[in-house]
C-alpha atoms as a PDB file:
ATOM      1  CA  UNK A   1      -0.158 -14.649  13.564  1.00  0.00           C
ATOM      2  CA  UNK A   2      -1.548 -12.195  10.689  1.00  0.00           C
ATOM      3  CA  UNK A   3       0.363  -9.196  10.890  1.00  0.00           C
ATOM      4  CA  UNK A   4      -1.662  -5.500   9.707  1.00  0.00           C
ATOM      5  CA  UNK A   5       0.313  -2.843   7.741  1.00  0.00           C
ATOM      6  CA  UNK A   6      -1.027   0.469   7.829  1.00  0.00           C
ATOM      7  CA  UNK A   7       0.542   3.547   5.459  1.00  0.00           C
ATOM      8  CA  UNK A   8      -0.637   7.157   4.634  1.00  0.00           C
ATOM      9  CA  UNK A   9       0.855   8.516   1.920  1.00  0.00           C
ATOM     10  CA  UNK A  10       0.521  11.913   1.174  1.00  0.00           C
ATOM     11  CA  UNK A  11       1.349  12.989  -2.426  1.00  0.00           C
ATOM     12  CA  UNK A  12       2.142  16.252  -4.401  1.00  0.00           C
ATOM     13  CA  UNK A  13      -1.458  17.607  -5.511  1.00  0.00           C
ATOM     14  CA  UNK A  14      -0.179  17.393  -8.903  1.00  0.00           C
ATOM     15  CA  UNK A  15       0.190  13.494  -8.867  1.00  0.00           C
ATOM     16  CA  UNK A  16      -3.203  12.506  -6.651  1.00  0.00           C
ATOM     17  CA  UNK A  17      -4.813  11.543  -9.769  1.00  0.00           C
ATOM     18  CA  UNK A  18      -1.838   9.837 -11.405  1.00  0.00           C
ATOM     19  CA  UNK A  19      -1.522   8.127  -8.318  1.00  0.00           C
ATOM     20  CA  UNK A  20      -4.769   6.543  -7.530  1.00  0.00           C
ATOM     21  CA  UNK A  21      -4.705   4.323 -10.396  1.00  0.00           C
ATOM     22  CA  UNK A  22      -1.060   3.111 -10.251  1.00  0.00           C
ATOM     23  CA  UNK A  23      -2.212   2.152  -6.036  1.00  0.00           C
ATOM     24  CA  UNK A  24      -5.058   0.346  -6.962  1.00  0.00           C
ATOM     25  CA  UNK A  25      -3.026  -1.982  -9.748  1.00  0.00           C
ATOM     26  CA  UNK A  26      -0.599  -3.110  -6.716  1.00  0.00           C
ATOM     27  CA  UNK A  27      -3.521  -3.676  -4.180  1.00  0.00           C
ATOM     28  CA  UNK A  28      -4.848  -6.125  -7.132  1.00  0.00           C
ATOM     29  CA  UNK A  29      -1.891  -7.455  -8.366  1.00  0.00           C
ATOM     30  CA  UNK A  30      -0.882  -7.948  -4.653  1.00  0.00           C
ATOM     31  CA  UNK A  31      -4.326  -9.932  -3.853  1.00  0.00           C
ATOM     32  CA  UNK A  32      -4.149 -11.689  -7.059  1.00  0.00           C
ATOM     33  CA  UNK A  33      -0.901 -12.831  -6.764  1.00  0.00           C
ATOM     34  CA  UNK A  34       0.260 -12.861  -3.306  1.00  0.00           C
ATOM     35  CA  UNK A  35      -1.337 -16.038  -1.447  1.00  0.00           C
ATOM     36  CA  UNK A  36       0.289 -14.414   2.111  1.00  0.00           C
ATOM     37  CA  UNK A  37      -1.777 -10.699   1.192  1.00  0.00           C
ATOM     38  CA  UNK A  38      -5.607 -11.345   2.820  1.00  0.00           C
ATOM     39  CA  UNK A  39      -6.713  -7.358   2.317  1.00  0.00           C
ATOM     40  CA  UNK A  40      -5.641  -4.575   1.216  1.00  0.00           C
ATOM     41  CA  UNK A  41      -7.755  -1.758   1.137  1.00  0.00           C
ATOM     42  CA  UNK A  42      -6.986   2.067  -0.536  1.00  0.00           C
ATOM     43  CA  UNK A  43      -8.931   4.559   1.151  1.00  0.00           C
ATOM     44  CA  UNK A  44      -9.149   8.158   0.318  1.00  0.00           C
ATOM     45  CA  UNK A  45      -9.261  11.072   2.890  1.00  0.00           C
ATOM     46  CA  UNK A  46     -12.644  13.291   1.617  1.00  0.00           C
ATOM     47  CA  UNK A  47     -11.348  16.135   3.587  1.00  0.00           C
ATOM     48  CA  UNK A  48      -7.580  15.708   2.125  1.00  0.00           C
ATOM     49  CA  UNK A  49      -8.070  14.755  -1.084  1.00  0.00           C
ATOM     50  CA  UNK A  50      -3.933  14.214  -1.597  1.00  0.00           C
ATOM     51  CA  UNK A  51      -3.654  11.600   1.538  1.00  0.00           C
ATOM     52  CA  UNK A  52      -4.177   7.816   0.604  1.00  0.00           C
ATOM     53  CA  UNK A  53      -4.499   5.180   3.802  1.00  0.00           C
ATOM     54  CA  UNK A  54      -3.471   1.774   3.257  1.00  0.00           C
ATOM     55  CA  UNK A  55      -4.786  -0.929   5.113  1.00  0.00           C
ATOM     56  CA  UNK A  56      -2.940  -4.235   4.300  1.00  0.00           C
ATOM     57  CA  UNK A  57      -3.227  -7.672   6.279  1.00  0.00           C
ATOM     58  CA  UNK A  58      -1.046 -10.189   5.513  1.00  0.00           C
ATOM     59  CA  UNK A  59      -0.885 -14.134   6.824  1.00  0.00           C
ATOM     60  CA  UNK A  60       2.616 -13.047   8.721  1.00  0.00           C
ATOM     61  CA  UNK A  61       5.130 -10.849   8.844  1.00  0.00           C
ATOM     62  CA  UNK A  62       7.379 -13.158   6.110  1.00  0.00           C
ATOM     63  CA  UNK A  63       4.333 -12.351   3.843  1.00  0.00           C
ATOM     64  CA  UNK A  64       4.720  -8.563   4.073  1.00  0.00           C
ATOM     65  CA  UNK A  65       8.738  -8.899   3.448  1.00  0.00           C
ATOM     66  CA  UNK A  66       8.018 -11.349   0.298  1.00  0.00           C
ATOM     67  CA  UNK A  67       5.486  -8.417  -0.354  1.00  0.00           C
ATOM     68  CA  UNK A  68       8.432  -5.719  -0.317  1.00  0.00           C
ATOM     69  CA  UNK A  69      10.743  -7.663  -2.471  1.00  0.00           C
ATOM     70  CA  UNK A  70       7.793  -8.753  -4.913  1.00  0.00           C
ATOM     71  CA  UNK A  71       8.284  -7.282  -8.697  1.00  0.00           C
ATOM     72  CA  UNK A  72       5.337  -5.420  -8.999  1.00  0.00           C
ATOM     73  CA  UNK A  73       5.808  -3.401  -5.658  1.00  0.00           C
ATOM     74  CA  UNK A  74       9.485  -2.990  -6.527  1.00  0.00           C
ATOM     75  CA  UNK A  75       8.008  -1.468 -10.040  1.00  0.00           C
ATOM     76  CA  UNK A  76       4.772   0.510  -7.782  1.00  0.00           C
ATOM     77  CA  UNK A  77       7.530   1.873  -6.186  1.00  0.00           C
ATOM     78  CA  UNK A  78       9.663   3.003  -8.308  1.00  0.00           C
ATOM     79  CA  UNK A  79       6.830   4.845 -10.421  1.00  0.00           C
ATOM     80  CA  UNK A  80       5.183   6.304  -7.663  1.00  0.00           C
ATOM     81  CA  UNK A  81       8.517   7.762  -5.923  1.00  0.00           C
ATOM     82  CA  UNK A  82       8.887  11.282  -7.558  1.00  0.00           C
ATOM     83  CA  UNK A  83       4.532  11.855  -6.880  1.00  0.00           C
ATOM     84  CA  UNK A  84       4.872  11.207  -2.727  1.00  0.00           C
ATOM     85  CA  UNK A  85       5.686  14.157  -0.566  1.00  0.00           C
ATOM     86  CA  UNK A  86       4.966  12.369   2.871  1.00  0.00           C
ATOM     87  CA  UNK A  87       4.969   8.130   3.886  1.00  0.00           C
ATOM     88  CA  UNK A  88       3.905   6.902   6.871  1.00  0.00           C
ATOM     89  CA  UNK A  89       4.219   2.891   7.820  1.00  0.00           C
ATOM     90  CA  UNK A  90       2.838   1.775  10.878  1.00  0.00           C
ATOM     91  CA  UNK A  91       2.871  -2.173  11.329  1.00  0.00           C
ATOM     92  CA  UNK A  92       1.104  -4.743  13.666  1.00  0.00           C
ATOM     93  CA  UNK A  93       1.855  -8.130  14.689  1.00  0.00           C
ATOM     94  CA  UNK A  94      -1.961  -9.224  15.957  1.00  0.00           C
ATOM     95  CA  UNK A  95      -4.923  -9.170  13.922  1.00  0.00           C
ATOM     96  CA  UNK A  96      -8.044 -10.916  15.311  1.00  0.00           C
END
């Protein structure tokens, strides 16, 4: 079963440029590198310019947590952390 992530993030309007780039290197890298990670679109809100949607589908739910624990999201992470002001994760178990 392919199971969807889905995150807003809303970051400090002095980090939404900052932040674009460093989102788009881990929704590569993760592509690139994670045979489990099938899409992973970043999406920007026109009308909020500081809120970034994630949509992520992985081949399971084990994916997603090998995902979480992978080096370059621990290192995304970690740079992004101090540029967020909001995070929102919603997950979903069925994707057809």
């Amino acid at each position: 079963m392919k199971y969807a992530v889905c995150v807003i993030f809303k970051t400090k309007s002095d980090f939404w440029h900052e932040f674009l780039p460093i989102i788009y290197a881990n929704a590569k890298t993760s592509l690139e590198q994670e045979a489990g990670c099938l899409v992973f679109d970043v999406c920007t809100n026109l009308d909020t310019p500081n809120e970034v949607f994630l949509y992520e589908v992985y081949s399971s739910q084990h994916a997603f947590e090998l995902h979480l624990k992978s080096e370059h999201f621990l290192l995304f992470n970690a740079k992004i952390a101090h540029m967020v002001s909001e995070k929102q994760v919603k997950t979903y178990g069925t994707v057809v």
